[in-house]
Protein backbone atom coordinates (compact mmCIF):
# COMPACT_ATOMS: atom_id res chain seq x y z
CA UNK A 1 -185.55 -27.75 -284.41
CA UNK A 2 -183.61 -25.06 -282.28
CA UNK A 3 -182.32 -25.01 -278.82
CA UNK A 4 -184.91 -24.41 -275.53
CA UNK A 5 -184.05 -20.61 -274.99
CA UNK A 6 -183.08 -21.72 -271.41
CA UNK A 7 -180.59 -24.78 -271.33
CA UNK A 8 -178.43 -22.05 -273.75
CA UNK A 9 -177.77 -20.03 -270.41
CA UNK A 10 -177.21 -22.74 -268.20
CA UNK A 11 -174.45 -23.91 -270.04
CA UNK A 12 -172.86 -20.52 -270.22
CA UNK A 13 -169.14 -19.94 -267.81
CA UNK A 14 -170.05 -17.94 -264.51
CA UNK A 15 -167.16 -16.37 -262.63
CA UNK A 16 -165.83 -18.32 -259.58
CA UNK A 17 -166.11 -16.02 -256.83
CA UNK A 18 -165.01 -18.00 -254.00
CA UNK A 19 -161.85 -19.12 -256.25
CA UNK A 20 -158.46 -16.60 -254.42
CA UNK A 21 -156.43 -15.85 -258.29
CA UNK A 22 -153.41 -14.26 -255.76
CA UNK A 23 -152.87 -17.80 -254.45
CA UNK A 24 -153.64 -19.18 -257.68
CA UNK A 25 -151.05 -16.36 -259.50
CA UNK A 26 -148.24 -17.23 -257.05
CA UNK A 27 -149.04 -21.19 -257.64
CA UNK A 28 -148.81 -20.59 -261.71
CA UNK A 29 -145.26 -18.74 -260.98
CA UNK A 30 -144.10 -21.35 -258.40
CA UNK A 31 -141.02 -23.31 -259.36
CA UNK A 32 -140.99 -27.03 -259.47
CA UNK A 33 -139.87 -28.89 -256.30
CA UNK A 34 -136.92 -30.62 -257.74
CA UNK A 35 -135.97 -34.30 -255.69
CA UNK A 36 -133.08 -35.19 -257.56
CA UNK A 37 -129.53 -33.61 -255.56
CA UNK A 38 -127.74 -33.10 -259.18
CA UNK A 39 -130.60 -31.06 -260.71
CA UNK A 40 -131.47 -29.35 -258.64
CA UNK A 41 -127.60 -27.83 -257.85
CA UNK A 42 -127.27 -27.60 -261.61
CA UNK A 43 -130.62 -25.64 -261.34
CA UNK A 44 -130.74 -21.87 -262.47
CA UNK A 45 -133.54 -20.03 -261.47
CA UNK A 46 -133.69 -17.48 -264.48
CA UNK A 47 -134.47 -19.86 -267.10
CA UNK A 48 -137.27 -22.14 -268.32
CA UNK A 49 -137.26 -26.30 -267.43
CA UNK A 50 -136.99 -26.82 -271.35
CA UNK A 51 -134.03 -24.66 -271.00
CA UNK A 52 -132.67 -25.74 -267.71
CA UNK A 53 -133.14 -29.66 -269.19
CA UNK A 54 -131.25 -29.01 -272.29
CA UNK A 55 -128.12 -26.96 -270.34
CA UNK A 56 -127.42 -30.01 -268.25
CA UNK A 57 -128.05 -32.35 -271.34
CA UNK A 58 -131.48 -33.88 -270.58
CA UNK A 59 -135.00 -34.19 -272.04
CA UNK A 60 -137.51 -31.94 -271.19
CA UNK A 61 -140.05 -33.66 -273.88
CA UNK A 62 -138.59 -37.55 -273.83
CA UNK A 63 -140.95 -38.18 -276.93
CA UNK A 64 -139.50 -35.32 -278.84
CA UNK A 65 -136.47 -36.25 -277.97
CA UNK A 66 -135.89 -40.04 -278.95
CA UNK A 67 -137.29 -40.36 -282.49
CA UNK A 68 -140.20 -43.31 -282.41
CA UNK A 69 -139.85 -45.34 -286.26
CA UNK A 70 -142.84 -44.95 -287.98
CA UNK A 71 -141.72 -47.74 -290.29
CA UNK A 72 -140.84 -51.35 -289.86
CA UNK A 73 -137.60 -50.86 -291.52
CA UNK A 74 -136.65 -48.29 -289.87
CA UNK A 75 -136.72 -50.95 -286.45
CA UNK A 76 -133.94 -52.75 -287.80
CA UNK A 77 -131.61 -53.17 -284.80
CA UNK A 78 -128.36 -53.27 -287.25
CA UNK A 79 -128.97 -50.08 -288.06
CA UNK A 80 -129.49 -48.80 -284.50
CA UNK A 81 -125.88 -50.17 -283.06
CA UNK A 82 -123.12 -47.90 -282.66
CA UNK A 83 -125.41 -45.52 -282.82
CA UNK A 84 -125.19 -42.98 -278.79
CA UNK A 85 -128.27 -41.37 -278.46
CA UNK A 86 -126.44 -38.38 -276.97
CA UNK A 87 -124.96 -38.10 -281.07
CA UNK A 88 -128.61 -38.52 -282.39
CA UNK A 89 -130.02 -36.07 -279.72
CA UNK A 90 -127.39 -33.67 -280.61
CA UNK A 91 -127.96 -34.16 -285.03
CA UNK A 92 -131.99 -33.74 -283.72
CA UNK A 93 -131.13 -30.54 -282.24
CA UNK A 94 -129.04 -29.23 -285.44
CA UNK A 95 -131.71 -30.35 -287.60
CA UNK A 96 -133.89 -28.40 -286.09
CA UNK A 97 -131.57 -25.55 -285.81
CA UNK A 98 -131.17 -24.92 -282.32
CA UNK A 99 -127.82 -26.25 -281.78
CA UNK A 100 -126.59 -25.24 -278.00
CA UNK A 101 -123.73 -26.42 -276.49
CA UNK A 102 -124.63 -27.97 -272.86
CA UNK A 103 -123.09 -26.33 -270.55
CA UNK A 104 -123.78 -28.49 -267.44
CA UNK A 105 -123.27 -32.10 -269.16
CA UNK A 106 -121.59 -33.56 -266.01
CA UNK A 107 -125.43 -33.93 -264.42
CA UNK A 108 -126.57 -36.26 -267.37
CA UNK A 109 -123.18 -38.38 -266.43
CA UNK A 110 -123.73 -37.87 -262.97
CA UNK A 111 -127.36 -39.53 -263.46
CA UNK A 112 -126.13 -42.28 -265.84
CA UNK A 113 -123.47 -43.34 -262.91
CA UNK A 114 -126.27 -43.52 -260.60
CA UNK A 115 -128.73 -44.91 -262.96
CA UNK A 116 -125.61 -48.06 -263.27
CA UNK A 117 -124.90 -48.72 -259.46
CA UNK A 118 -126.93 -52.17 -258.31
CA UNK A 119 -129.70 -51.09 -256.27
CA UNK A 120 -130.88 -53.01 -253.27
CA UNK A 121 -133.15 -55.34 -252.51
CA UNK A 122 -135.93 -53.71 -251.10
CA UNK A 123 -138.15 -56.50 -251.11
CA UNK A 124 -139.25 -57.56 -247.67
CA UNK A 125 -142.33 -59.46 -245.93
CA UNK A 126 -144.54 -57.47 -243.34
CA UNK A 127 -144.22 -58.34 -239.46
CA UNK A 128 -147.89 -60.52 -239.48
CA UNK A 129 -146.67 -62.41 -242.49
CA UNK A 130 -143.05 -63.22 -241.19
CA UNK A 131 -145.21 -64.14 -237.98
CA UNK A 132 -147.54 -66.36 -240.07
CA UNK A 133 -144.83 -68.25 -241.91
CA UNK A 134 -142.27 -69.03 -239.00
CA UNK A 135 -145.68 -70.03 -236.85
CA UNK A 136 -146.19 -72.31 -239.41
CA UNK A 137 -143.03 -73.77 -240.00
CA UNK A 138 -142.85 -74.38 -236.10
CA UNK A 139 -145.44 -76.11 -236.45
CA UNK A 140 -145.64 -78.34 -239.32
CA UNK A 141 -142.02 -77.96 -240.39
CA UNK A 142 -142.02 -78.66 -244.47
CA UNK A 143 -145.83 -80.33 -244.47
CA UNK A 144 -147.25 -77.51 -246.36
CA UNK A 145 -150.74 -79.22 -246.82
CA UNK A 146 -150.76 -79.16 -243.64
CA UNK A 147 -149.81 -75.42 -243.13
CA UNK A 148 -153.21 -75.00 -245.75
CA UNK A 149 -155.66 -76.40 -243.42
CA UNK A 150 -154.56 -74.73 -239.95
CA UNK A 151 -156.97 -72.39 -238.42
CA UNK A 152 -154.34 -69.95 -238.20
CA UNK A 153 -154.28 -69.39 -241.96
CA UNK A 154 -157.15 -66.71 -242.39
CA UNK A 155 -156.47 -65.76 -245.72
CA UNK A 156 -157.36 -69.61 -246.86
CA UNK A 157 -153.91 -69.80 -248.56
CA UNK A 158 -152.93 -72.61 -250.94
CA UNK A 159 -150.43 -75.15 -249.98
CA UNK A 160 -148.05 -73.35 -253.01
CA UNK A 161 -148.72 -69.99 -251.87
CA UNK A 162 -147.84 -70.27 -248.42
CA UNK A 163 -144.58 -72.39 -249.42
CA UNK A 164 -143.60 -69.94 -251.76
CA UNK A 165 -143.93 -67.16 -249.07
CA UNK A 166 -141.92 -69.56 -246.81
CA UNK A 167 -139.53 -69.91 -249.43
CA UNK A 168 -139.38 -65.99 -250.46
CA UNK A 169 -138.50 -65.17 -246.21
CA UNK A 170 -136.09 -67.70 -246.24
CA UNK A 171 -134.03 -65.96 -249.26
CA UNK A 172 -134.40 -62.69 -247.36
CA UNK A 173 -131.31 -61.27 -245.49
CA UNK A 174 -133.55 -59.93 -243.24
CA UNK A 175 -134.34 -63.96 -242.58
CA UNK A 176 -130.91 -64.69 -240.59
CA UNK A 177 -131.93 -61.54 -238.29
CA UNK A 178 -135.03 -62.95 -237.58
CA UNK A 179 -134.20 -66.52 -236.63
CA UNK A 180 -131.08 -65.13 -234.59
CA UNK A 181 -133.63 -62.79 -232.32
CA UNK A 182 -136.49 -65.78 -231.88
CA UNK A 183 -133.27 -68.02 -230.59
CA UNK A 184 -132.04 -65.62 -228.07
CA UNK A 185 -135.92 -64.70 -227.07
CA UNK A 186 -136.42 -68.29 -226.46
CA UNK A 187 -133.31 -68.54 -224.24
């Protein structure tokens, strides 16, 4: 049995009349809004990103770039070591035949530096829970059953939870800050 005659034009594309295709035009040719400082110095404006990426030595297309085994042999780790992926990257891109020296490589060492320094702890406990756990370690001190059945605790925290939040502010270095200001607030 065919189609209804009608549900065959209701399915058909209209134009978009309120849509503005100048705006849209400039958006298409827009250049990406680079974050990283070494790219985007490294950055020329006349080419492509696949052909910005591959002048400073990185991936436009990371899964074209890093081979994924498609056998279990080939996941061997023996055969993997002392192998640089910068030397299989480059024997990918003869293989392929489009073997271009990089001319900007210092940005890929640049990011691999950065990439290596120790970043820091950015871990931290919000003002109302800092509030909540020395509150309750005026309070009750190390009785953390105790700390569990206060009125104060709203979010009906476990006895473990609330000592491992206790625990987790007092291994903060923002900890020492906070104990020095509530002593010289309460003198």
């Amino acid at each position: 049995m065919g189609k209804a005659r009608g549900k065959a034009r209701r399915c058909r594309k209209k134009y978009d009349y309120t849509a503005n295709r100048k705006r849209l035009y400039k958006k298409s040719k827009k250049l990406p809004t680079v974050k990283c400082e070494q790219i985007k110095e490294a950055w020329d404006c006349r080419k492509g990103i696949a052909t910005n990426f591959s002048a400073m030595g990185l991936a436009s297309n990371p899964n074209a770039s890093v081979p994924v085994p498609r056998y279990r042999h080939d996941l061997d780790p023996s055969l993997m070591e002392g192998i640089d992926l910068i030397q299989l990257e480059e024997s990918e891109r003869k293989r392929r035949g489009t073997d271009h020296i990089t001319q900007k490589h210092h940005v890929a060492k640049e990011l691999e530096k950065e990439s290596l320094e120790p970043q820091p702890n950015r871990q931290r406990l919000s003002d109302p829970e800092v509030k909540f756990a020395l509150y309750m370690m005026e309070k009750y001190g190390e009785d953390f059953k105790a700390m569990a059945r206060d009125p104060k605790n709203y979010y009906q925290e476990t006895p473990k939870a609330i000592k491992r939040k206790i625990s987790f502010l007092k291994s903060l270095r923002q900890y020492k800050n906070i104990i020095s200001s509530k002593k010289t607030n309460d003198t």
